[in-house]
N, C-alpha and C. Protein backbone atom coordinates (compact mmCIF):
# COMPACT_ATOMS: atom_id res chain seq x y z
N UNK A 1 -5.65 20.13 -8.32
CA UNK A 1 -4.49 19.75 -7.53
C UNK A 1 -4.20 18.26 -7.73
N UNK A 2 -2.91 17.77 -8.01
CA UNK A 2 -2.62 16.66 -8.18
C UNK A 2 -2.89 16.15 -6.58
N UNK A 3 -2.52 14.64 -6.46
CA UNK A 3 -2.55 13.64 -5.37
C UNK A 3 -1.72 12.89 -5.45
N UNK A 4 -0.40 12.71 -4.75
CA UNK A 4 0.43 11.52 -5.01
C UNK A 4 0.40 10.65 -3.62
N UNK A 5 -0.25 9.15 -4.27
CA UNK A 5 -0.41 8.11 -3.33
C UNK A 5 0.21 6.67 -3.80
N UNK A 6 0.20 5.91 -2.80
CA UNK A 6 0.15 4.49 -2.86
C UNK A 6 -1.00 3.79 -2.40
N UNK A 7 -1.41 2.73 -3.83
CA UNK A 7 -2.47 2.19 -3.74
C UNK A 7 -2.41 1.03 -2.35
N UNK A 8 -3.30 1.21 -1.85
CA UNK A 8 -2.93 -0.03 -0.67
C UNK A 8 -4.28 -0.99 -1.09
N UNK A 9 -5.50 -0.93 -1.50
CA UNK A 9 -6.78 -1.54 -1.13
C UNK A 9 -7.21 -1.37 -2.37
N UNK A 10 -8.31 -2.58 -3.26
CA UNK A 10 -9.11 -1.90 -3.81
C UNK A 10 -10.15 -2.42 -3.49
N UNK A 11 -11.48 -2.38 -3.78
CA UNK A 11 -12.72 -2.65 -3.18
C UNK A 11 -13.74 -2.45 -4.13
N UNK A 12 -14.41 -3.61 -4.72
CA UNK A 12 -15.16 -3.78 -6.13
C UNK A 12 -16.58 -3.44 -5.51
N UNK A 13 -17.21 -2.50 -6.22
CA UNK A 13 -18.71 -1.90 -5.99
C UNK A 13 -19.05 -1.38 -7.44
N UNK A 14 -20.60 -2.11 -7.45
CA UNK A 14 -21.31 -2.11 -8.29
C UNK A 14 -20.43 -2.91 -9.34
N UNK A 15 -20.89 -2.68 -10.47
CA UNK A 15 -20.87 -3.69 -11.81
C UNK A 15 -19.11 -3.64 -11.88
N UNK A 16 -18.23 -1.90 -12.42
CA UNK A 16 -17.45 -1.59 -13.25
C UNK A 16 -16.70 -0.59 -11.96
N UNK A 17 -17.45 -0.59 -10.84
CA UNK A 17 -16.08 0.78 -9.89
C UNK A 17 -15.83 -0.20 -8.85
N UNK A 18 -14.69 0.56 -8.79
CA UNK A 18 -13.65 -0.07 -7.17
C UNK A 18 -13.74 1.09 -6.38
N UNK A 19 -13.64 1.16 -5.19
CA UNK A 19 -12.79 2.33 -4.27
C UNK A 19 -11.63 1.56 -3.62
N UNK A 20 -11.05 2.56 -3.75
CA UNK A 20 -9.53 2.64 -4.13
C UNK A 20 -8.82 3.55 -3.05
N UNK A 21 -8.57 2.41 -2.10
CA UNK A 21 -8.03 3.09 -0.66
C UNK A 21 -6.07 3.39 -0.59
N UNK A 22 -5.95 4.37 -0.52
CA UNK A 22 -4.64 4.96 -0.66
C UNK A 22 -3.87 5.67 0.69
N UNK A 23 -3.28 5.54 0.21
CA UNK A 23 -1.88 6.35 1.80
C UNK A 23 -1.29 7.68 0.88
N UNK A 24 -1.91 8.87 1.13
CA UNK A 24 -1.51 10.12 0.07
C UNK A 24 -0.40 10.81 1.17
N UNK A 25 0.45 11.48 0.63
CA UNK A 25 1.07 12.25 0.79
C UNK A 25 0.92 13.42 1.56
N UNK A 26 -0.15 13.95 1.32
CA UNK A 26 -0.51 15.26 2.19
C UNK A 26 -1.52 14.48 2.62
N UNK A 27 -2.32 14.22 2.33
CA UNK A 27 -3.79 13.79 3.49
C UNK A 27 -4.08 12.53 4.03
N UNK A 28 -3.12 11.90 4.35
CA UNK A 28 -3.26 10.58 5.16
C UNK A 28 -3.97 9.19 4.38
N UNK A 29 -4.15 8.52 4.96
CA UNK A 29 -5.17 6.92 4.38
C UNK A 29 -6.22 8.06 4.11
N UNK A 30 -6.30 7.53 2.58
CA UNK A 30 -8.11 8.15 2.16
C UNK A 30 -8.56 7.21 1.03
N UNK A 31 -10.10 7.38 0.96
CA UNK A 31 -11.08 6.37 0.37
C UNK A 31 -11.22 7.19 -1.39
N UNK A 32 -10.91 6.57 -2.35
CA UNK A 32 -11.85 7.59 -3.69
C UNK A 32 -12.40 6.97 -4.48
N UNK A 33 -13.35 7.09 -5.09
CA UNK A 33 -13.84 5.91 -5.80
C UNK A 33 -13.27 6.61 -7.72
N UNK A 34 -13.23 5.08 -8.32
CA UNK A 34 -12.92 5.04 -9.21
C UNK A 34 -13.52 4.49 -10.73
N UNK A 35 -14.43 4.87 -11.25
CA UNK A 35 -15.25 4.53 -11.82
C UNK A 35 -15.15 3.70 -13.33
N UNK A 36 -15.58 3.07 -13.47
CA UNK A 36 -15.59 1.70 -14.67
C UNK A 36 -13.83 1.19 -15.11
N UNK A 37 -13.04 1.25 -13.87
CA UNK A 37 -11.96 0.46 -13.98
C UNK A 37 -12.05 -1.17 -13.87
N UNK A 38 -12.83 -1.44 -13.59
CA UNK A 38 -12.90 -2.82 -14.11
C UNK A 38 -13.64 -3.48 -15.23
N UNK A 39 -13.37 -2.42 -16.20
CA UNK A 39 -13.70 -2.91 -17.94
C UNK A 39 -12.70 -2.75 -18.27
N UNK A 40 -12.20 -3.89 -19.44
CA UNK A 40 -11.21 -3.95 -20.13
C UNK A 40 -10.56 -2.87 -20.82
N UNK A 41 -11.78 -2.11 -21.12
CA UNK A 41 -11.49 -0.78 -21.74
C UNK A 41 -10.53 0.33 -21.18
N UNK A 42 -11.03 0.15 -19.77
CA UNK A 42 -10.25 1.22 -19.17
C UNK A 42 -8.75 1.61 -18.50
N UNK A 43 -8.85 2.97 -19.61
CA UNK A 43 -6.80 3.33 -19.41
C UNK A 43 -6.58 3.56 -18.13
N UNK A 44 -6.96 3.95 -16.67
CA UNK A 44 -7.22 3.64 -15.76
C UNK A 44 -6.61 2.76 -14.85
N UNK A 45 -6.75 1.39 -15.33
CA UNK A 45 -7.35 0.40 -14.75
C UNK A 45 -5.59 -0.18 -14.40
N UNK A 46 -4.52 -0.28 -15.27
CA UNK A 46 -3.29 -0.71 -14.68
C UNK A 46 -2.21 0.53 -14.11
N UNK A 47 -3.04 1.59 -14.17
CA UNK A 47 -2.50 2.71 -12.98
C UNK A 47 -2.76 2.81 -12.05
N UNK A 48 -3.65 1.99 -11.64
CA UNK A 48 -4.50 1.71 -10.48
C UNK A 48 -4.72 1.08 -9.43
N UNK A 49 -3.22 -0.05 -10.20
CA UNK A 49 -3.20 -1.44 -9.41
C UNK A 49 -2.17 -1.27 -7.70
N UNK A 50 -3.00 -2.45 -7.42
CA UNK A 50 -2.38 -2.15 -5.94
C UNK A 50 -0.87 -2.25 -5.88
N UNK A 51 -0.41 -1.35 -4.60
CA UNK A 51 1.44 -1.11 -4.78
C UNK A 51 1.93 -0.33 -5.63
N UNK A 52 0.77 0.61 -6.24
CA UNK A 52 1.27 1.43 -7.21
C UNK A 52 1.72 3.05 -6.77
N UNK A 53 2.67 3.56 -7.11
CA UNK A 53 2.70 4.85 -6.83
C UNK A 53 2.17 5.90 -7.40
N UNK A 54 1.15 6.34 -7.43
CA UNK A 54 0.23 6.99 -8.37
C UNK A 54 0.53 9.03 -8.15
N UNK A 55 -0.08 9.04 -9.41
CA UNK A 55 -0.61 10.52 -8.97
C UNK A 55 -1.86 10.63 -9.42
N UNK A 56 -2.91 10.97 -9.05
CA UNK A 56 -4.24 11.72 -9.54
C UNK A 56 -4.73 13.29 -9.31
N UNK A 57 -5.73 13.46 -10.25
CA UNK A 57 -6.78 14.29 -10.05
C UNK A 57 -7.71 13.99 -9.43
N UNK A 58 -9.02 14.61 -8.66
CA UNK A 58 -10.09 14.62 -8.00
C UNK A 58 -11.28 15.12 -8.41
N UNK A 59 -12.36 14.39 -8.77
CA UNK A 59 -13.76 15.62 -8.82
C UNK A 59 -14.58 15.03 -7.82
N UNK A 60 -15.56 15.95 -6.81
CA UNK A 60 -16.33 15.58 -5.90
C UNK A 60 -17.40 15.27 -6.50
N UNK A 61 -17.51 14.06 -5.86
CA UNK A 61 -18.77 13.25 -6.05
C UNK A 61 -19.68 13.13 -5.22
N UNK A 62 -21.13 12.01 -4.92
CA UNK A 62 -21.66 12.24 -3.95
C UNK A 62 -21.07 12.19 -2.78
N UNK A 63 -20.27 10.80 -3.04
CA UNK A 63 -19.85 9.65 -1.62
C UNK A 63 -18.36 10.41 -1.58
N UNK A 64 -17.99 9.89 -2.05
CA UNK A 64 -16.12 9.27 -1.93
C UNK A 64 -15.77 10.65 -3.04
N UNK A 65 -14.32 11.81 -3.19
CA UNK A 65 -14.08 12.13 -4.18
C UNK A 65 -13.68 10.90 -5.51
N UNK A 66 -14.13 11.06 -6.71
CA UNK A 66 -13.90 10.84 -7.78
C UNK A 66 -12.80 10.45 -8.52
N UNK A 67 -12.00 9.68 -8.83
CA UNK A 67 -10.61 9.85 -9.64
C UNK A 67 -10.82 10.05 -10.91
N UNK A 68 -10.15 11.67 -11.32
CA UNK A 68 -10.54 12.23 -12.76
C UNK A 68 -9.49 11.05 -14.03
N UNK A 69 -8.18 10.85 -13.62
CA UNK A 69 -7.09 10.49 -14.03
C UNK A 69 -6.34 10.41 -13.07
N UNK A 70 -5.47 9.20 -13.75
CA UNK A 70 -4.38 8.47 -12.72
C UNK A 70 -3.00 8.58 -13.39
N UNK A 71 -1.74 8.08 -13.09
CA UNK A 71 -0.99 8.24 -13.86
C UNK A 71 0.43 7.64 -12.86
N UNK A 72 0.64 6.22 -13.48
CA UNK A 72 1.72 5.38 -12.17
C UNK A 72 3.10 6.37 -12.31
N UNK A 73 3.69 6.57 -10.97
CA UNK A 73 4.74 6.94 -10.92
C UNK A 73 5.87 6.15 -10.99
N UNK A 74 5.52 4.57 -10.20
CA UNK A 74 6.32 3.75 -10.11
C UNK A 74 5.51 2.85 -9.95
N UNK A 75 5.22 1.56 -10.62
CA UNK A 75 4.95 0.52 -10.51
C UNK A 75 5.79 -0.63 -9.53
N UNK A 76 6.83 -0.37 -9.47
CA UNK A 76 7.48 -1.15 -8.51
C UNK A 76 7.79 -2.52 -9.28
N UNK A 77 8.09 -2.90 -10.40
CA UNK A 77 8.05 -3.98 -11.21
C UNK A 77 8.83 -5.16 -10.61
N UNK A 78 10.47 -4.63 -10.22
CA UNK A 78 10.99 -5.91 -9.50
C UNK A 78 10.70 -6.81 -8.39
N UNK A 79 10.16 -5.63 -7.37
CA UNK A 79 9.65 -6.06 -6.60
C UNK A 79 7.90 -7.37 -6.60
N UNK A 80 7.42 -6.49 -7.42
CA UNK A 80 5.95 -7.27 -7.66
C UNK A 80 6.34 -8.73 -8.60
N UNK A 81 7.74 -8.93 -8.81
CA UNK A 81 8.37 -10.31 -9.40
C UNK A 81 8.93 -11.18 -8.27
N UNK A 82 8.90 -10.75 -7.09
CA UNK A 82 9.41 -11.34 -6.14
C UNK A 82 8.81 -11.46 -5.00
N UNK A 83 8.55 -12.86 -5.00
CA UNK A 83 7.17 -14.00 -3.58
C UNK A 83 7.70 -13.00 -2.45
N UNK A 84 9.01 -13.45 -1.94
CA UNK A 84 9.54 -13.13 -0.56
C UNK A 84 9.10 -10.97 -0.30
N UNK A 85 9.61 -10.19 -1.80
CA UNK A 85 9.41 -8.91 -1.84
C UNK A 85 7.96 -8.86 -1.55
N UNK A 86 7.35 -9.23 -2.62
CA UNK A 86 6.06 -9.02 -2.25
C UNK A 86 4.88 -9.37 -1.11
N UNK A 87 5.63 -10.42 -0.58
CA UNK A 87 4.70 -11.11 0.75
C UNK A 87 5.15 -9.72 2.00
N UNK A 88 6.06 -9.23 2.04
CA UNK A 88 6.57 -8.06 3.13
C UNK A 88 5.71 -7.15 2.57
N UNK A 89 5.72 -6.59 1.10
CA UNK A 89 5.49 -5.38 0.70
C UNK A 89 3.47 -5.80 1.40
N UNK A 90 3.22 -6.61 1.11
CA UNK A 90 1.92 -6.83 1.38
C UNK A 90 1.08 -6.43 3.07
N UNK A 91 2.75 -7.24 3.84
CA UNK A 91 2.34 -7.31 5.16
C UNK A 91 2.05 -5.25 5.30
N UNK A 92 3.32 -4.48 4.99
CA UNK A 92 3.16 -2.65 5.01
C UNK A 92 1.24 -2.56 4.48
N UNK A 93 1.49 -2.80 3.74
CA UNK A 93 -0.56 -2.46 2.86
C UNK A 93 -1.38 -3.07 3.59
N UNK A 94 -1.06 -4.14 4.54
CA UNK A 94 -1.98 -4.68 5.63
C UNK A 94 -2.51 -3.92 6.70
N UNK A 95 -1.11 -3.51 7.57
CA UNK A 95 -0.60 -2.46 8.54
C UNK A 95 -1.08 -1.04 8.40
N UNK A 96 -1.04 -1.01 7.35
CA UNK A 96 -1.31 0.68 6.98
C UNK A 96 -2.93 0.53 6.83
N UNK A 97 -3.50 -0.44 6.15
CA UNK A 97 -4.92 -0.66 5.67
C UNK A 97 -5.87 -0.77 7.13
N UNK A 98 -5.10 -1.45 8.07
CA UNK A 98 -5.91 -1.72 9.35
C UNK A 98 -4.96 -1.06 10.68
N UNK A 99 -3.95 -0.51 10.27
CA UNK A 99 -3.69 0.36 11.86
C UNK A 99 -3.44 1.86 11.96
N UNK A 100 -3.84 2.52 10.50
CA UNK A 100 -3.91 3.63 10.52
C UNK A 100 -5.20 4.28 10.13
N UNK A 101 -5.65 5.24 10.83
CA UNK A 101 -6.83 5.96 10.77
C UNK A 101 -7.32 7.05 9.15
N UNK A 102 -8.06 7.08 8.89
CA UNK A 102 -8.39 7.81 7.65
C UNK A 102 -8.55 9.54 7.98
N UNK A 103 -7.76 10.02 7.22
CA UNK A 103 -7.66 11.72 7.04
C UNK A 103 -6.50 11.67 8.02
N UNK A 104 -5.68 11.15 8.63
CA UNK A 104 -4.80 11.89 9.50
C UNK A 104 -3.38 11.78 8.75
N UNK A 105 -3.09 12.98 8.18
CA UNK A 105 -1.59 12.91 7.51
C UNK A 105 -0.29 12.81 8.26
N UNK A 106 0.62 11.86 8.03
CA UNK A 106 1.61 12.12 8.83
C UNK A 106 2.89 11.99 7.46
N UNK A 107 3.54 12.69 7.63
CA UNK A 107 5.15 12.63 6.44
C UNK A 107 5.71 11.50 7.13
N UNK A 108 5.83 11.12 8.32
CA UNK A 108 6.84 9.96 8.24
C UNK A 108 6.17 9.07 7.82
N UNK A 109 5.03 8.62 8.06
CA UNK A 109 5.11 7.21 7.89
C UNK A 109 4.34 7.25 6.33
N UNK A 110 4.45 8.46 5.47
CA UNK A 110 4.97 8.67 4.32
C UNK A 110 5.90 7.91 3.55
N UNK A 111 6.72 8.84 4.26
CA UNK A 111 8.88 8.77 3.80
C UNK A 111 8.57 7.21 4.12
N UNK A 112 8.22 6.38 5.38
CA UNK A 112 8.58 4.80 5.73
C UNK A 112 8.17 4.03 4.75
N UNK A 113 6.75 4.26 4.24
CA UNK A 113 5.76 3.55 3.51
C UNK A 113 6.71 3.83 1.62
N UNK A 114 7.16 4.56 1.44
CA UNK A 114 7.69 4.80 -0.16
C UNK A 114 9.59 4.28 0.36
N UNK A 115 10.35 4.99 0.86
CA UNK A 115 11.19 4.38 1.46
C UNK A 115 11.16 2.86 1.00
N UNK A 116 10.37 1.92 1.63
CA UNK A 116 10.28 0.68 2.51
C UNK A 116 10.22 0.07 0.87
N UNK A 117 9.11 0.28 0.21
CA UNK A 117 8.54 -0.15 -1.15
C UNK A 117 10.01 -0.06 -1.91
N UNK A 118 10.43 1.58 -1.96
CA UNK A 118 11.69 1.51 -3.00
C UNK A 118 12.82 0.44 -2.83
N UNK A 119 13.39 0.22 -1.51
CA UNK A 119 14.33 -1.04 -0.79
C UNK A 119 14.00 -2.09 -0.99
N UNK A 120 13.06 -2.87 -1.05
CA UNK A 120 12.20 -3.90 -1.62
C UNK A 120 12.49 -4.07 -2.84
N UNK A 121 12.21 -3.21 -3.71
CA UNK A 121 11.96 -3.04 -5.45
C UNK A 121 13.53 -3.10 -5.75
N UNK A 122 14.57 -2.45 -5.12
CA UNK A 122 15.99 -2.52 -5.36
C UNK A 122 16.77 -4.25 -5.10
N UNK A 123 15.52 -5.04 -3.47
CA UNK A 123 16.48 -5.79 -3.54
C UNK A 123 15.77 -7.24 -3.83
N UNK A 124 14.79 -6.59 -4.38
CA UNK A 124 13.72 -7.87 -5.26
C UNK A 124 14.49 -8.58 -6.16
N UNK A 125 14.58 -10.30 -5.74
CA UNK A 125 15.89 -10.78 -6.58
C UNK A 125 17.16 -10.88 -6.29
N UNK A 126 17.73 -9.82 -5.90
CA UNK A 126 18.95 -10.54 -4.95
C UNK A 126 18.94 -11.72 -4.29
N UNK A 127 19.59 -12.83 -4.41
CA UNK A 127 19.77 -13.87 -3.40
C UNK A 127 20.45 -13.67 -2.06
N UNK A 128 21.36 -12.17 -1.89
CA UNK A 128 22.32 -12.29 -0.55
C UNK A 128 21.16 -11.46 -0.13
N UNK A 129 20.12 -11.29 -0.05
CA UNK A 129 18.68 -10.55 0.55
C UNK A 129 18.24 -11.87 1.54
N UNK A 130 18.71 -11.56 3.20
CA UNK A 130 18.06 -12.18 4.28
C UNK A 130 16.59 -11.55 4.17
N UNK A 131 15.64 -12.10 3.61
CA UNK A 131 14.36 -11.43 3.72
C UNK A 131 13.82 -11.54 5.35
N UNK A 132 13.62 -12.44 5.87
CA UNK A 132 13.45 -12.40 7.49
C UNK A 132 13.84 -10.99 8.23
N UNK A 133 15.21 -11.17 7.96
CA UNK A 133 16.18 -10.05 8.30
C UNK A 133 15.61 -8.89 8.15
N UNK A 134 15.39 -8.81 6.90
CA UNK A 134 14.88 -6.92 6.07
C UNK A 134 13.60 -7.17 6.37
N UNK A 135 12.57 -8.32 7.00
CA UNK A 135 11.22 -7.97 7.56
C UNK A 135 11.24 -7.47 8.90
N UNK A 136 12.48 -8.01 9.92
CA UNK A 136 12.06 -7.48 10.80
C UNK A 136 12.67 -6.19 11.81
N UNK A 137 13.61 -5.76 10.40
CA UNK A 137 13.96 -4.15 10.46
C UNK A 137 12.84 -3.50 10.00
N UNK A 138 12.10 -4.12 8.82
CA UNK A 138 11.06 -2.96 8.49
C UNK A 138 9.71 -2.64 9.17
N UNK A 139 9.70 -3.93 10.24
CA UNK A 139 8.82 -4.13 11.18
C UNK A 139 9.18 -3.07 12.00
N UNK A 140 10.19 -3.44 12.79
CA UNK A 140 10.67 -2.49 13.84
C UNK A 140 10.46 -0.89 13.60
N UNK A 141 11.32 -0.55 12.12
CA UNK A 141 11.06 0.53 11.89
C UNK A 141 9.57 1.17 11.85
N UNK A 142 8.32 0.30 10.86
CA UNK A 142 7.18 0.61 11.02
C UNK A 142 6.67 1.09 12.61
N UNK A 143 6.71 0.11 13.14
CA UNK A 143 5.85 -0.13 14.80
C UNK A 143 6.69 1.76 15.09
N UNK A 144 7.90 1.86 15.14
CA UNK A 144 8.49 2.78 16.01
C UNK A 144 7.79 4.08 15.39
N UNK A 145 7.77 4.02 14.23
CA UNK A 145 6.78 5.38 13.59
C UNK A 145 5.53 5.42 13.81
N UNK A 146 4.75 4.83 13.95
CA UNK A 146 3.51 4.67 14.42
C UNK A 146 3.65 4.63 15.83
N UNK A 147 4.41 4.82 16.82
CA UNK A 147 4.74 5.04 18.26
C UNK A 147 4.32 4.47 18.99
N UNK A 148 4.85 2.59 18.46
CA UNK A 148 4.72 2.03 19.50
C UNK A 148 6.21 1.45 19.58
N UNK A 149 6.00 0.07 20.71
CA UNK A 149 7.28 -0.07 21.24
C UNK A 149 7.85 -1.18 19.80
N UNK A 150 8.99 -1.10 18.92
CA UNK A 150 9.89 -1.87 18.22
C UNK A 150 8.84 -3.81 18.37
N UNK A 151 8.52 -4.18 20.00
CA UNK A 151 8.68 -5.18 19.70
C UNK A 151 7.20 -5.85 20.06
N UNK A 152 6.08 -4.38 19.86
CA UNK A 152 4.97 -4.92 19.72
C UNK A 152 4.15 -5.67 18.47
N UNK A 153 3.21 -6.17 18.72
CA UNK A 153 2.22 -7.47 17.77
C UNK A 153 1.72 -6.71 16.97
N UNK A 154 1.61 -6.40 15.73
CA UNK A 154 0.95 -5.88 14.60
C UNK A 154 -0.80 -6.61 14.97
N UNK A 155 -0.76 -7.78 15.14
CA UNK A 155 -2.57 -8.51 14.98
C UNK A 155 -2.85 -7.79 16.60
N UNK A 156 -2.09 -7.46 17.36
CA UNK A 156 -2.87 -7.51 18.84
C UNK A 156 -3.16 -5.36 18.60
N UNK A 157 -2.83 -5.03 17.99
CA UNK A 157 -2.92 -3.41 17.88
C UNK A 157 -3.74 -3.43 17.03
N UNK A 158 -3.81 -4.30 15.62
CA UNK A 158 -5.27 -4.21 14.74
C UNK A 158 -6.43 -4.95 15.13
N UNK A 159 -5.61 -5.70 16.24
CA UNK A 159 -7.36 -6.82 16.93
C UNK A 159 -8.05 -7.80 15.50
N UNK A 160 -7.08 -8.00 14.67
CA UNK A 160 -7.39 -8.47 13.93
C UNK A 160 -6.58 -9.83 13.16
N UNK A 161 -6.14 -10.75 12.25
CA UNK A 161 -5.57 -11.27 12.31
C UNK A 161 -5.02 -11.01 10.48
N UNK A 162 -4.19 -10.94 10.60
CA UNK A 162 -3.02 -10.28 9.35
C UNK A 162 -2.67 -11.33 8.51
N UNK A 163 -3.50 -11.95 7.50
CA UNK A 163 -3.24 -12.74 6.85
C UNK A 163 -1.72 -12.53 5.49
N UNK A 164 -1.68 -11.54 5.74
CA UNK A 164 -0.24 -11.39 4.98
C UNK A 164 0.87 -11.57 5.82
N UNK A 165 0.90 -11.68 7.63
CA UNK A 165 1.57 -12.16 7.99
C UNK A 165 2.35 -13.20 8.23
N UNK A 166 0.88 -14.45 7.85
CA UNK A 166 1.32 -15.54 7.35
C UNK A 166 1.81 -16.02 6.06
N UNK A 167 1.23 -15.26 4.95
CA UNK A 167 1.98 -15.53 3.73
C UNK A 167 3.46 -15.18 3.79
N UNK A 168 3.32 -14.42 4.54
CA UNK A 168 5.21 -13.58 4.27
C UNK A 168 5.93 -15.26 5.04
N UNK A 169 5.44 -15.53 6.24
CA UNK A 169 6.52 -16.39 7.00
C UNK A 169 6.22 -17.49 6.19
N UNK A 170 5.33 -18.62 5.16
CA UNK A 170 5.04 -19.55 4.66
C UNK A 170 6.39 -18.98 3.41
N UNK A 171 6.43 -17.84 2.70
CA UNK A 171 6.92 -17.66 1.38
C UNK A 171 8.35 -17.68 1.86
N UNK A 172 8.85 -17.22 3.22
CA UNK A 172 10.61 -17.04 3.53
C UNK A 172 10.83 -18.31 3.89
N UNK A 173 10.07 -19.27 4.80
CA UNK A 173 10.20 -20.54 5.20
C UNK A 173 11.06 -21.64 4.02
């Protein structure tokens, strides 16, 4: 069975593997490990990269399932060319990385999370792009899918402090 995700995390273990934390489609935030992508060698290794829209295969392993093959759907190229695109796209992979739970699938905040990336990637580069503006519709929109109120704190719900929150407001500043 294929897997179509977005890479949000990767996480270097041992010499040559990452695990490789994703927001899938049918099965919610999940963990897989990915083995000797960090050798030069491996075809792997720029399908893999974070913000990527992937599809894979699976083989069970001890820990984590396995990634047999990867294969980018969308790299998102304009966007990953653009400070202001990418400091937002970062803050979503923050949000999703620390305020959503692992195995619980939900389609919207699916559709929000690919949605959000594609709008980004379209208006990566535009100069009449209020980025402020389009952060804090995509804010709003996020928080309201995840069911809270439009004009709650992303750091006070992860109890944590969101260092992409500050890159985003240093990069629009």
């Amino acid at each position: 069975m294929k897997i179509q995700a977005i890479v949000i995390k990767k996480v270097p273990v041992r010499e040559s593997d990452e695990l490789v934390i994703c927001y899938t489609r049918d099965a919610g935030k999940q963990v897989y490990h990915a083995k000797n992508v960090a050798t030069h060698k491996s075809v792997q290794r720029s399908h893999l990269d974070i913000l990527n829209h992937v599809e894979f295969s699976t083989v069970q392993g001890n820990g984590h399932p396995i990634i047999a093959s990867a294969y980018c759907l969308d790299g998102f190229p304009r966007l990953k060319s653009s400070l202001p695109a990418l400091g937002a796209s970062f803050f979503m992979l923050e949000c999703f990385d620390k305020l959503i739970f692992e195995g619980e699938e939900d389609s919207a905040l699916w559709d929000c999370l690919v949605t959000t990336l594609e709008r980004y990637d379209r208006y990566a580069g535009l100069a009449a792009v209020k980025w402020a503006d389009e952060f804090r519709t995509t804010y709003e929109y996020l928080m309201r899918t995840l069911g809270h109120h439009a004009e709650s704190n992303a750091e006070e719900l992860a109890h944590a402090y969101l260092n992409s929150l500050q890159f985003f407001r240093t990069v629009v500043r």
